[in-house]
Protein backbone atom coordinates (compact mmCIF):
# COMPACT_ATOMS: atom_id res chain seq x y z
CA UNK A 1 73.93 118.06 109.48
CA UNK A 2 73.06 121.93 110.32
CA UNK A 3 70.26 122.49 112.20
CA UNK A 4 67.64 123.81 109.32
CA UNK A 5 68.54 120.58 107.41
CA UNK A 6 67.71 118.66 110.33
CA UNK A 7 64.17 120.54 110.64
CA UNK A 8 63.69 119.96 107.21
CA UNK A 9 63.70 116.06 106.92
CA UNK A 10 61.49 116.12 110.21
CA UNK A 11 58.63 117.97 108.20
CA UNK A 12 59.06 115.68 105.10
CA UNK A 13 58.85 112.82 107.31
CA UNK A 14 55.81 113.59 109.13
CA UNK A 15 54.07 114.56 105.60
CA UNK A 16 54.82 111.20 104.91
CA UNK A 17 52.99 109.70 107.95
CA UNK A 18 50.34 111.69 107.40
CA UNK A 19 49.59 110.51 103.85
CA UNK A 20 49.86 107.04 104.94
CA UNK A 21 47.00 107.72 107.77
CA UNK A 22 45.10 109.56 105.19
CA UNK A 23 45.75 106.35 102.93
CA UNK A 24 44.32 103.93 105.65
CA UNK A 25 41.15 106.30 106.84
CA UNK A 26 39.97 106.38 103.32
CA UNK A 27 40.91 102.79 102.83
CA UNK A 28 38.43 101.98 105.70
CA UNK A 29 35.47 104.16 104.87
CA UNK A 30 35.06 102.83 101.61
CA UNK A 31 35.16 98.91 102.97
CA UNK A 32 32.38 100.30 105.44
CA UNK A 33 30.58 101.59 102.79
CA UNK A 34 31.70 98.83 99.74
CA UNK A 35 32.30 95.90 101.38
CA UNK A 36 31.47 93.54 98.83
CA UNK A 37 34.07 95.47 96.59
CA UNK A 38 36.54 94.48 98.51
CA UNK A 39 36.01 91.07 100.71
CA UNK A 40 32.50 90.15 99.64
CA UNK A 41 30.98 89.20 96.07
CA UNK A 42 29.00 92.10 94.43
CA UNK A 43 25.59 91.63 94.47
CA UNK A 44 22.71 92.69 91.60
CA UNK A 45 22.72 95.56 93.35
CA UNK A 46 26.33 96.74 93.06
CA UNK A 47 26.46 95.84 88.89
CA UNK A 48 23.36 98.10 88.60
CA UNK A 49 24.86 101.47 90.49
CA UNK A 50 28.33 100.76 88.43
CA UNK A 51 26.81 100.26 85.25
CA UNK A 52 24.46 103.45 85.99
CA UNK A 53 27.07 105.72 87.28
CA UNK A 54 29.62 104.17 83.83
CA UNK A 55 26.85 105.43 81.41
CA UNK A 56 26.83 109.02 83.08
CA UNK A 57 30.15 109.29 83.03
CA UNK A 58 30.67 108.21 79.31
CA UNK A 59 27.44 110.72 78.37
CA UNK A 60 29.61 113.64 80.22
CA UNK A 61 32.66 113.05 78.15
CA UNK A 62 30.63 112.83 74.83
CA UNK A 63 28.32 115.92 75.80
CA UNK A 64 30.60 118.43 77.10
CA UNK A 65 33.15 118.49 74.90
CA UNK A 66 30.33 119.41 72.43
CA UNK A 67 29.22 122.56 74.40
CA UNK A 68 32.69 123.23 74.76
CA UNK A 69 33.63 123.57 71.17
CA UNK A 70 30.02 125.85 70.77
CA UNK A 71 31.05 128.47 72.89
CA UNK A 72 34.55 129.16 71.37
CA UNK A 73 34.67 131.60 69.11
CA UNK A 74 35.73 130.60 65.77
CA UNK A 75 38.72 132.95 64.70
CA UNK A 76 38.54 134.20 61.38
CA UNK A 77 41.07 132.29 58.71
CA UNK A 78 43.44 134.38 56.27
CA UNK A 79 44.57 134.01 53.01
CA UNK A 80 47.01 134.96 51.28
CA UNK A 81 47.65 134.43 47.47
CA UNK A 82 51.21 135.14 46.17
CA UNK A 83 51.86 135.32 42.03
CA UNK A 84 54.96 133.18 41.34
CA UNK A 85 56.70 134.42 37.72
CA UNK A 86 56.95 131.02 35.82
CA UNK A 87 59.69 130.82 33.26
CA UNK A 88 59.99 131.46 29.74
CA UNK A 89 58.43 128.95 27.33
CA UNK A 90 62.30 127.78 25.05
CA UNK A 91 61.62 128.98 21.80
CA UNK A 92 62.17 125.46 20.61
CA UNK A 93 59.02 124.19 22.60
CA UNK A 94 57.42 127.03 21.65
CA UNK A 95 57.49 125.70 17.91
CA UNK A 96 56.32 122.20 18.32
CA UNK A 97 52.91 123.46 20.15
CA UNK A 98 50.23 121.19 18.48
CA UNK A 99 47.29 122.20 16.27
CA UNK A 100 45.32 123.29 19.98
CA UNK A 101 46.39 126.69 19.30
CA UNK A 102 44.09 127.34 16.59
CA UNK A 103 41.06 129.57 16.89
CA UNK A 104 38.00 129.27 14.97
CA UNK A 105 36.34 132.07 14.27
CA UNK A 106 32.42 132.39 12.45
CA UNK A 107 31.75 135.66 10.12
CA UNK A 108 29.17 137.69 12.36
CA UNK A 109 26.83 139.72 9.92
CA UNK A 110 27.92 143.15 9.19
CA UNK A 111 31.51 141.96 10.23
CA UNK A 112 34.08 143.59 8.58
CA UNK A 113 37.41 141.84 7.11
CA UNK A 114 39.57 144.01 9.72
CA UNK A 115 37.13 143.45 12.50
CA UNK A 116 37.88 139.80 12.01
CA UNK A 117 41.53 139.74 12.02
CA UNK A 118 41.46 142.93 15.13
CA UNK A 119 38.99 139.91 17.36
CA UNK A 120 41.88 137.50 17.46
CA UNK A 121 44.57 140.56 17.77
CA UNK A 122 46.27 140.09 14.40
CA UNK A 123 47.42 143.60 13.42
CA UNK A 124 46.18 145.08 10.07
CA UNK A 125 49.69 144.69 8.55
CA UNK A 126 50.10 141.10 8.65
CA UNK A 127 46.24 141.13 7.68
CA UNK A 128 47.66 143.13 4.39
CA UNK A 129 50.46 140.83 4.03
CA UNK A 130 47.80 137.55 3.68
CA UNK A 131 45.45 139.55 0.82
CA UNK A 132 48.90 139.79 -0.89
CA UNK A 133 49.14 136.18 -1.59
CA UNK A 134 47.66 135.00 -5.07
CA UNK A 135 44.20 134.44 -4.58
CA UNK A 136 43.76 135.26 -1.29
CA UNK A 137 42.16 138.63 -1.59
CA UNK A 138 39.41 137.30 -4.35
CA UNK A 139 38.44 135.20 -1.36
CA UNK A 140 38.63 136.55 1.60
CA UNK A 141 36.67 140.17 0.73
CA UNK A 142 33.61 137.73 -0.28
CA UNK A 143 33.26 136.02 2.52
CA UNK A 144 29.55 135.40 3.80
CA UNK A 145 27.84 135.80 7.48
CA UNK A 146 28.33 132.07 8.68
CA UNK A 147 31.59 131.38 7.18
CA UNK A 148 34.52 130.13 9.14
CA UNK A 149 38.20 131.14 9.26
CA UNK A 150 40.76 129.76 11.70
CA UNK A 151 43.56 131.10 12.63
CA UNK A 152 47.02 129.79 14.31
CA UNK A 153 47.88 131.61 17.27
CA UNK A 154 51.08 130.03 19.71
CA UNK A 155 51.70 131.12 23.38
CA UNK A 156 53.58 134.27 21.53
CA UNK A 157 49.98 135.93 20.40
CA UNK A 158 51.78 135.98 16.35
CA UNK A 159 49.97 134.68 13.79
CA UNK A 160 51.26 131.31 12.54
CA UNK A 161 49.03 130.10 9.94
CA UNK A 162 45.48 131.23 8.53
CA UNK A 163 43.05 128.27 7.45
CA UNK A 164 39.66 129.12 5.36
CA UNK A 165 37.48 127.69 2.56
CA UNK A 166 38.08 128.60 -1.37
CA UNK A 167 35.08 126.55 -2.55
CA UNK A 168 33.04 123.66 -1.14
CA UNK A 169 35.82 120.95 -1.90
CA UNK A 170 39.19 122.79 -0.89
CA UNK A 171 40.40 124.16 2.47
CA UNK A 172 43.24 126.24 1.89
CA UNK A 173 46.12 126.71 4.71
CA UNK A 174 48.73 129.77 4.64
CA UNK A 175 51.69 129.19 7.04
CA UNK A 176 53.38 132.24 8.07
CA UNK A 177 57.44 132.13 8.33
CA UNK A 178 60.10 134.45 7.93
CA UNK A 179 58.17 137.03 6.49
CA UNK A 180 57.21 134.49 3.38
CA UNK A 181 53.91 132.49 3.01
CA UNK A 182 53.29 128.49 2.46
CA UNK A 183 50.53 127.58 0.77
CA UNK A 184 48.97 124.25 1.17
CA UNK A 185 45.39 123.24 -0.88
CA UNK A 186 43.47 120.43 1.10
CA UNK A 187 40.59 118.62 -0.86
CA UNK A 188 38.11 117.94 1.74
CA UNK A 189 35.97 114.85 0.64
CA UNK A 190 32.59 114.57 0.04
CA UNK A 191 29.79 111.76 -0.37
CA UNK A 192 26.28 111.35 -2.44
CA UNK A 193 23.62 109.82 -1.21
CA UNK A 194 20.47 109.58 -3.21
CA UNK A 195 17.51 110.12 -0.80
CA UNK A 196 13.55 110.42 -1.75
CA UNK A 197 10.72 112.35 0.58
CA UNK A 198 7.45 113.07 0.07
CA UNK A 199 4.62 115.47 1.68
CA UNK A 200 1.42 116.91 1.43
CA UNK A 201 0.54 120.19 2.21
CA UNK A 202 -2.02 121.27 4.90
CA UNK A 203 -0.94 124.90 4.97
CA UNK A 204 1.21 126.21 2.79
CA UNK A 205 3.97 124.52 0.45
CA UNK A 206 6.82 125.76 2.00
CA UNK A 207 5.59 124.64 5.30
CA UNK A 208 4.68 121.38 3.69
CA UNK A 209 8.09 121.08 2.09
CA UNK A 210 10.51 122.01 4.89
CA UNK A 211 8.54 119.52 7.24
CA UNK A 212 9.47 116.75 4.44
CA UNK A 213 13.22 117.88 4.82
CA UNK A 214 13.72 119.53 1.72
CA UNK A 215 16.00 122.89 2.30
CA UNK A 216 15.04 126.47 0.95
CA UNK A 217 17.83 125.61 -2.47
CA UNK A 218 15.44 122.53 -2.94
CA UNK A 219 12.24 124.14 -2.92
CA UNK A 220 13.00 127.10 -4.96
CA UNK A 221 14.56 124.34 -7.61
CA UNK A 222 11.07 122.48 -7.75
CA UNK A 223 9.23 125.62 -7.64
CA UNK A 224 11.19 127.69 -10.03
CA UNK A 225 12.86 125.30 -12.40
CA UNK A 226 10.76 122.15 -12.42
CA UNK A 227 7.13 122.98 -12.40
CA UNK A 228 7.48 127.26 -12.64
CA UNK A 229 6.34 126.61 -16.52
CA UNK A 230 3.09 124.36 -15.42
CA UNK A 231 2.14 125.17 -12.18
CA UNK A 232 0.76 128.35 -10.97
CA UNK A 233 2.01 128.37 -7.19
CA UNK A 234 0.72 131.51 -6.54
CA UNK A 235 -3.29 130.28 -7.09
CA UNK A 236 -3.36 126.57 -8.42
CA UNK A 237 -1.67 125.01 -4.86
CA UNK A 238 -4.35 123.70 -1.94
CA UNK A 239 -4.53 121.95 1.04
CA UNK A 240 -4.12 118.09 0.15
CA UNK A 241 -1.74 119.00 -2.75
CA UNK A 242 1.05 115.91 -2.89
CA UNK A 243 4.55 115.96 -3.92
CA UNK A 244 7.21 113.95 -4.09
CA UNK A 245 11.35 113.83 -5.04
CA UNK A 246 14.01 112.21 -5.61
CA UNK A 247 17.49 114.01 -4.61
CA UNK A 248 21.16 113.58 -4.44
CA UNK A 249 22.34 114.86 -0.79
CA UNK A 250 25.84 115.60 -0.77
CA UNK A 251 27.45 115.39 2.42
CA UNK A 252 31.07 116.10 3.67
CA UNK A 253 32.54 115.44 7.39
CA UNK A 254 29.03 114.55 8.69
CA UNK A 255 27.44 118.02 7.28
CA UNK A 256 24.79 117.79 4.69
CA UNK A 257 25.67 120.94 2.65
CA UNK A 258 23.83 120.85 -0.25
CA UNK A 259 20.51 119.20 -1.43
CA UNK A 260 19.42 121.51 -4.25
CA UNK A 261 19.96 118.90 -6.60
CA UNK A 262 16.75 116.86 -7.64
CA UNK A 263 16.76 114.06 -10.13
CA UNK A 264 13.01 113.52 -10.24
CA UNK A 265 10.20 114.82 -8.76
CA UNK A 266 6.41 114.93 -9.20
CA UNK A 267 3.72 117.52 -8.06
CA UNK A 268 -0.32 116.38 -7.75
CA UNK A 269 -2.49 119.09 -7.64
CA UNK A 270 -6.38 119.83 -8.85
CA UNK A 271 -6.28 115.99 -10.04
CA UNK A 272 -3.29 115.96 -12.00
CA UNK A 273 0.14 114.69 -11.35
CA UNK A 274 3.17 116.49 -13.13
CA UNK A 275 6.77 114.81 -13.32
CA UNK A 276 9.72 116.30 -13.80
CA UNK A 277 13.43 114.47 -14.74
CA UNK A 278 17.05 116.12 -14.85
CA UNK A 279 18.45 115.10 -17.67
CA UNK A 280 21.56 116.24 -19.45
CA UNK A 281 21.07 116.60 -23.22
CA UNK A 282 22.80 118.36 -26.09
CA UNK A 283 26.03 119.71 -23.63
CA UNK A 284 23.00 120.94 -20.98
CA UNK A 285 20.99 119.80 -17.89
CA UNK A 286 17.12 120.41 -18.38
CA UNK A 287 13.93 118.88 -16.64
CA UNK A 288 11.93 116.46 -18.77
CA UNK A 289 8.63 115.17 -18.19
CA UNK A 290 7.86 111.67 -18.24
CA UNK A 291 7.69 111.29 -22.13
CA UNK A 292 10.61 113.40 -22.65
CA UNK A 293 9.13 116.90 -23.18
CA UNK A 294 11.37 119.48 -22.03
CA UNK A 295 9.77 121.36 -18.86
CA UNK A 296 11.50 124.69 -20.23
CA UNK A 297 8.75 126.26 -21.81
CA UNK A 298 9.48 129.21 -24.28
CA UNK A 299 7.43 131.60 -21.16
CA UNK A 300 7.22 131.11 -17.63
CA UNK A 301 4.16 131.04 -16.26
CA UNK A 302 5.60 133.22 -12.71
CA UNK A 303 7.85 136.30 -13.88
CA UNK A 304 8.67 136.41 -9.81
CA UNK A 305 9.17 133.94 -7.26
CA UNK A 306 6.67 132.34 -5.15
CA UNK A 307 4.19 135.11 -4.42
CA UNK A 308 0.35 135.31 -4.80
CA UNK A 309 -1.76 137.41 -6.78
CA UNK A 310 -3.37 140.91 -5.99
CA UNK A 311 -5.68 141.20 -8.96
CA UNK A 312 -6.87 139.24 -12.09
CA UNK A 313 -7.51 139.86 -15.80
CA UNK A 314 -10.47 141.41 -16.72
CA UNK A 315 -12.65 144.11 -15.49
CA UNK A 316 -12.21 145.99 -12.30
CA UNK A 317 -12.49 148.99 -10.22
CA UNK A 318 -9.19 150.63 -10.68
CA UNK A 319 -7.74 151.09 -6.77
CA UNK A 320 -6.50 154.68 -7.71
CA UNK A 321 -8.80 156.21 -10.05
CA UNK A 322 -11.63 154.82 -8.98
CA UNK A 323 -13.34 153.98 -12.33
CA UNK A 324 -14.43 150.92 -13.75
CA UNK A 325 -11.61 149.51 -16.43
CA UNK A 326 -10.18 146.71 -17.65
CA UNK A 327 -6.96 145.67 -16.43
CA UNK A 328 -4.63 144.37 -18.92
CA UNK A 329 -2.42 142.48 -16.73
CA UNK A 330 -2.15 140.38 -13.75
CA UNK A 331 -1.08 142.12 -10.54
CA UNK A 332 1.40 139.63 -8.42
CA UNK A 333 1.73 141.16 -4.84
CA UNK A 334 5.03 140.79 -2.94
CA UNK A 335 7.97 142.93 -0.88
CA UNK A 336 9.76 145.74 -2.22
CA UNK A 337 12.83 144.67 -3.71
CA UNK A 338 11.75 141.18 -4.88
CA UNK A 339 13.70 140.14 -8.05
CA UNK A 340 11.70 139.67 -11.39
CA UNK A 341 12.76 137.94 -13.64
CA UNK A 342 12.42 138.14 -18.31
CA UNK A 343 9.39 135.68 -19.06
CA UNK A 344 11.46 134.51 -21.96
CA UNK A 345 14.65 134.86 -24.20
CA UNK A 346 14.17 138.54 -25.45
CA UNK A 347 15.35 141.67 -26.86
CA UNK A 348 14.99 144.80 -24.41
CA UNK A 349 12.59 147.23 -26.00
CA UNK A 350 12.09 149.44 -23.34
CA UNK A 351 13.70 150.40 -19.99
CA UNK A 352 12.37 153.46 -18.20
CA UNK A 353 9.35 155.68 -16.91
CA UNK A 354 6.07 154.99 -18.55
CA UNK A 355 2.93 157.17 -17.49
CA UNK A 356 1.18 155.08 -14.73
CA UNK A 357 3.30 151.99 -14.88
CA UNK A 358 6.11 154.14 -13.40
CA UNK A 359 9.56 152.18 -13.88
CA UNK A 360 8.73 149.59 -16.72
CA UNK A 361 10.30 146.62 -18.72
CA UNK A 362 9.07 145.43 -22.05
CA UNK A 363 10.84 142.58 -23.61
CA UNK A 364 10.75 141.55 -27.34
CA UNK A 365 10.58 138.02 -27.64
CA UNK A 366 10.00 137.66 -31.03
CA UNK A 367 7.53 136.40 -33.35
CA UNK A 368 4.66 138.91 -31.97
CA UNK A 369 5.29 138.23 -28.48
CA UNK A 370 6.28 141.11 -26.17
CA UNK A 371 6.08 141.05 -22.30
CA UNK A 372 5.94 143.98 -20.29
CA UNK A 373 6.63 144.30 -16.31
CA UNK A 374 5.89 147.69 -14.91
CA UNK A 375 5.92 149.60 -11.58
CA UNK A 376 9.37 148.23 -10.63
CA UNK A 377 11.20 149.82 -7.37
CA UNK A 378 14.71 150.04 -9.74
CA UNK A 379 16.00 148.17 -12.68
CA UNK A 380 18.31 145.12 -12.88
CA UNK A 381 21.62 145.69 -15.06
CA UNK A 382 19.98 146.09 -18.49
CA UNK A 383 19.62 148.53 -21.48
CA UNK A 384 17.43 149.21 -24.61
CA UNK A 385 18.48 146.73 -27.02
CA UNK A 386 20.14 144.18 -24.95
CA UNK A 387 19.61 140.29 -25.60
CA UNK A 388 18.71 138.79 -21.87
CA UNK A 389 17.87 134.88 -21.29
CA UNK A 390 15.00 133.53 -19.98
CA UNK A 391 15.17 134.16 -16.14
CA UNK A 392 17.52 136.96 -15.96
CA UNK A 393 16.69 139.23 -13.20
CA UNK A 394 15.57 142.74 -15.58
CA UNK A 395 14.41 144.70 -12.23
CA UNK A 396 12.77 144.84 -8.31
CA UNK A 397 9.44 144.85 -7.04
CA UNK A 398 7.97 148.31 -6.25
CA UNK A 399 5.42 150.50 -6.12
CA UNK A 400 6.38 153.90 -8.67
CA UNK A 401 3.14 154.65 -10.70
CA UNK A 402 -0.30 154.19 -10.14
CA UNK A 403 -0.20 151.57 -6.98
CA UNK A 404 -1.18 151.23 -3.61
CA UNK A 405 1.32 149.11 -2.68
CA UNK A 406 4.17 147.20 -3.52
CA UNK A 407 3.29 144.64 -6.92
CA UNK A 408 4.16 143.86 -10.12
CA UNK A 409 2.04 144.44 -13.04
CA UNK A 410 2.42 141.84 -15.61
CA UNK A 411 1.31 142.02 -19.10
CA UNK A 412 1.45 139.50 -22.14
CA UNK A 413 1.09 140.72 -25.33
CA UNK A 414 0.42 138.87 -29.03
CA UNK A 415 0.94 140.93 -31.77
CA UNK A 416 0.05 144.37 -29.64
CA UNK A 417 -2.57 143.05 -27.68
CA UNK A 418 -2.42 142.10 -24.33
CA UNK A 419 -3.72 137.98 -23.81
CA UNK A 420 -4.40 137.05 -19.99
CA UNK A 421 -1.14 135.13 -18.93
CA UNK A 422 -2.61 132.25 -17.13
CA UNK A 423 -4.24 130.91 -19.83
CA UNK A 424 -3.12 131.94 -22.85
CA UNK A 425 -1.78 129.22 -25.26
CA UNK A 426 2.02 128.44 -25.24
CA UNK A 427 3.83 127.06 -28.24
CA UNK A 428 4.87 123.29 -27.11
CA UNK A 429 8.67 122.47 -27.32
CA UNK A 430 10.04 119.91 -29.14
CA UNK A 431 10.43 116.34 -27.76
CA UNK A 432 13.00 114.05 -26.82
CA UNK A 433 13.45 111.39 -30.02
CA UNK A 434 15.07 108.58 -31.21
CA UNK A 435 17.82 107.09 -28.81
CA UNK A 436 18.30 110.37 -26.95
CA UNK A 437 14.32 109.37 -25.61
CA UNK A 438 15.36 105.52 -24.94
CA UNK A 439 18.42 106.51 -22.87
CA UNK A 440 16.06 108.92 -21.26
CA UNK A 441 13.65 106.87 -20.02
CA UNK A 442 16.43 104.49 -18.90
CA UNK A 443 17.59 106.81 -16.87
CA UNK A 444 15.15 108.28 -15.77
CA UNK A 445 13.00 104.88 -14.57
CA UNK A 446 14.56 104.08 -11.25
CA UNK A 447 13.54 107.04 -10.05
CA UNK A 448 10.29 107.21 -10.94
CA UNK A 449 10.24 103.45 -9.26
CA UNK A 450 11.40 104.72 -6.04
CA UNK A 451 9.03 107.59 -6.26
CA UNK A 452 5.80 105.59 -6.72
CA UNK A 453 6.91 103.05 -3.82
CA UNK A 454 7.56 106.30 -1.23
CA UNK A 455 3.89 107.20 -2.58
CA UNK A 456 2.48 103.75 -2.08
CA UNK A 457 3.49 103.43 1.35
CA UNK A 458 2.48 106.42 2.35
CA UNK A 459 -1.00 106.83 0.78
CA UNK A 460 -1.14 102.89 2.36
CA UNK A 461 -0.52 104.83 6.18
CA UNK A 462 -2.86 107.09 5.52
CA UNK A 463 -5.50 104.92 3.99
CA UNK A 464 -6.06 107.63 1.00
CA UNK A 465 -6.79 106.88 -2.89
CA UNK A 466 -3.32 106.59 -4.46
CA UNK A 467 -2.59 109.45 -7.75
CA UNK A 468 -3.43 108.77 -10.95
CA UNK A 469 -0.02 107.84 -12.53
CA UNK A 470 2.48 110.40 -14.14
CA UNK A 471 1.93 108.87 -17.59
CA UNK A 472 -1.89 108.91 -17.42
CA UNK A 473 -1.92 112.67 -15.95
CA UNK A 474 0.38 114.80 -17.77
CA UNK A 475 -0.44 118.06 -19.34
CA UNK A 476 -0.67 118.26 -22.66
């Protein structure tokens, strides 16, 4: 062994020895100072300081880790977002995309056929190509705000197929291939259902009737067709006013769509309760009363719709002129552009400009009776000499003439003179007879049944004296 490998094991050695006395000393202090840990049982004493100095040491590992992680700063995180190119859709997947692709679009107002078809990204050609199909164009040019067309778009953005609505009971579907189109006509079902609602009116009858549930097509068919020849809505109608009606609802894929039709209905009003029954007689549908009269009087009582009225029959202070005069007419107020309608089956005597009526209408109806309508806004689509039916719009609401403001002047004439229309005498139509009256009032007597039990129950609620009956309180 060399002599620095010799001096080297010497100086491990005595490390060694060293430790081992270091060993020992330490050995013996702590017996001097923890006997009992070592040859003696620990006292109460001993548990205590171990337990003591065990919870401060478990605190210190729970704690300072804590404060540790609080002062780090916390390094900001990056991230990165890479666009991976998927592949192509197979055109052979591409075709057997389900129905999900289809987009349904609703007919904004003032939205154009183009517009429609530019939304979805159809180009105008292909939009050209669809009015070319049979029938297509008659439709599609006339559709309304609130209609719906869907239309067939796959993953490619090309038009597949092009789904809309001819009428309310067919959907028709154009499928788009090679250039050609399939058409396909689906009947979409509908259901009836016979419902009856009554109300009474504490503001207005509209008010009274849309809280009932009847829609606008409802109202204006009681107002207008049923009880337009009897009833003046415009002055007769007050609060406490009672109606009731009977209606077919007709409803398809859970949407009530139309409601305009009304088998029966009856209106009480000043003490009197009218009825009114659709019936179809003689190749038409009219309105009956209860003993079979037909509603359809030869003159309706309202040339215009619903409105109220600006100035009576008789003497008055003319609102122009300023003199005292009689006014030959009946003044019914309402907006610019309102239609008004010919009081009765008539020949057109005159269409034109008339001194202070302005733009006037006066209808022949025959046997002495002449009607005229005067400061109209613009005329409907007549002429001098042409036969119009009872109800035809003849012209607008306006205000050309002597007026103040937008009415119609109304005039009813017998043999040259003018009569005051609310009360002068009508010439009665002719009855229901025979077996046309018996099937009638078989008809017509389920209704009326369900009618007076809605009534009952009702006027039972509200603790109020029931109608007189429909039979007892007809006009005459």
């Amino acid at each position: 062994m060399s002599q620095p490998d010799h001096g080297h094991a010497r100086k491990q050695r005595f490390q060694e020895r060293l430790h081992v006395l270091h060993d020992t000393a330490l050995h013996r202090k702590l017996k001097q100072h923890f006997p009992a840990a070592f040859n003696e049982r620990w006292t109460r004493r001993h548990w205590i300081h171990a337990s003591l100095f065990a919870t401060i040491g478990a605190l210190a590992a729970t704690i300072v880790p804590g404060f540790s992680n609080s002062i780090e700063p916390v390094l900001p995180v990056s991230q990165a977002t890479l666009a991976l190119p998927l592949p192509p859709l197979p055109p052979t997947h591409r075709s057997e995309v389900p129905g999900d692709s289809w987009q349904v679009l609703r007919v904004e107002p003032g939205q154009t056929l183009s517009g429609l078809f530019a939304s979805v990204g159809v180009p105008a050609t292909v939009m050209h190509q669809v009015l070319e199909h049979p029938g297509t164009r008659e439709v599609l040019t006339r559709l309304r705000p609130g209609a719906e067309v869907a239309f067939d778009l796959p993953v490619d953005g090309e038009l597949r197929a092009l789904r809309f609505d001819r009428d309310a009971n067919h959907r028709v579907q154009l499928s788009l291939q090679g250039g050609k189109i399939q058409e396909q006509v689906l009947e979409r079902v509908t259901s009836t259902r016979t419902v009856v609602t009554s109300g009474e009116i504490t503001s207005s009858l509209y008010a009274a009737a849309r809280k009932a549930g009847l829609s606008p097509s409802a109202i204006a068919t009681m107002t207008e067709e049923i009880f337009n020849y009897d009833i003046d809505f415009s002055r007769e109608v007050q609060r406490g006013d009672r109606f009731s009606v009977v209606l077919d609802e007709t409803w398809r894929e859970g949407e009530r769509i139309d409601t305009s039709k009304i088998l029966a209905a009856t209106f009480t009003t000043g003490g009197k309760t009218y009825t009114g029954f659709r019936y179809e007689h003689g190749g038409k549908t009219e309105y009956f009363d209860i003993d079979g009269r037909p509603l359809k009087k030869s003159f309706m009582r309202m040339p215009v719709s619903y409105t109220r009225i600006s100035s009576t029959f008789g003497m008055r202070k003319h609102p122009v002129l300023g003199t005292i005069r009689g006014h030959k007419g009946i003044d019914y107020a309402a907006r610019t552009g309102t239609p008004i309608m010919a009081a009765g089956d008539a020949r057109v005597q005159f269409a034109g400009t008339q001194r202070g009526y302005g733009n006037v209408v006066i209808l022949d109806h025959g046997r002495g009776y002449s009607t005229l309508y005067g400061h109209m806004s613009r005329f409907g689509k007549i002429k001098a000499g042409q036969r119009v039916s009872q109800g035809t719009v003849i012209g607008y609401v306006g205000m050309t003439g002597l007026a103040t403001g937008p009415h119609l002047h109304y005039e009813f004439r017998v043999n040259g003179q003018q009569r005051n229309p609310a009360s002068v005498t009508m010439p009665p139509p002719e009855p229901l007879k025979g077996a046309a009256l018996v099937a009638f009032r078989a008809q017509t007597a389920p209704a009326m049944a369900r009618i007076r039990g809605m009534e009952e129950m009702l006027y039972a609620r509200a603790g109020g004296d029931k109608p007189a009956t429909a039979a007892a309180d007809k006009r005459g």
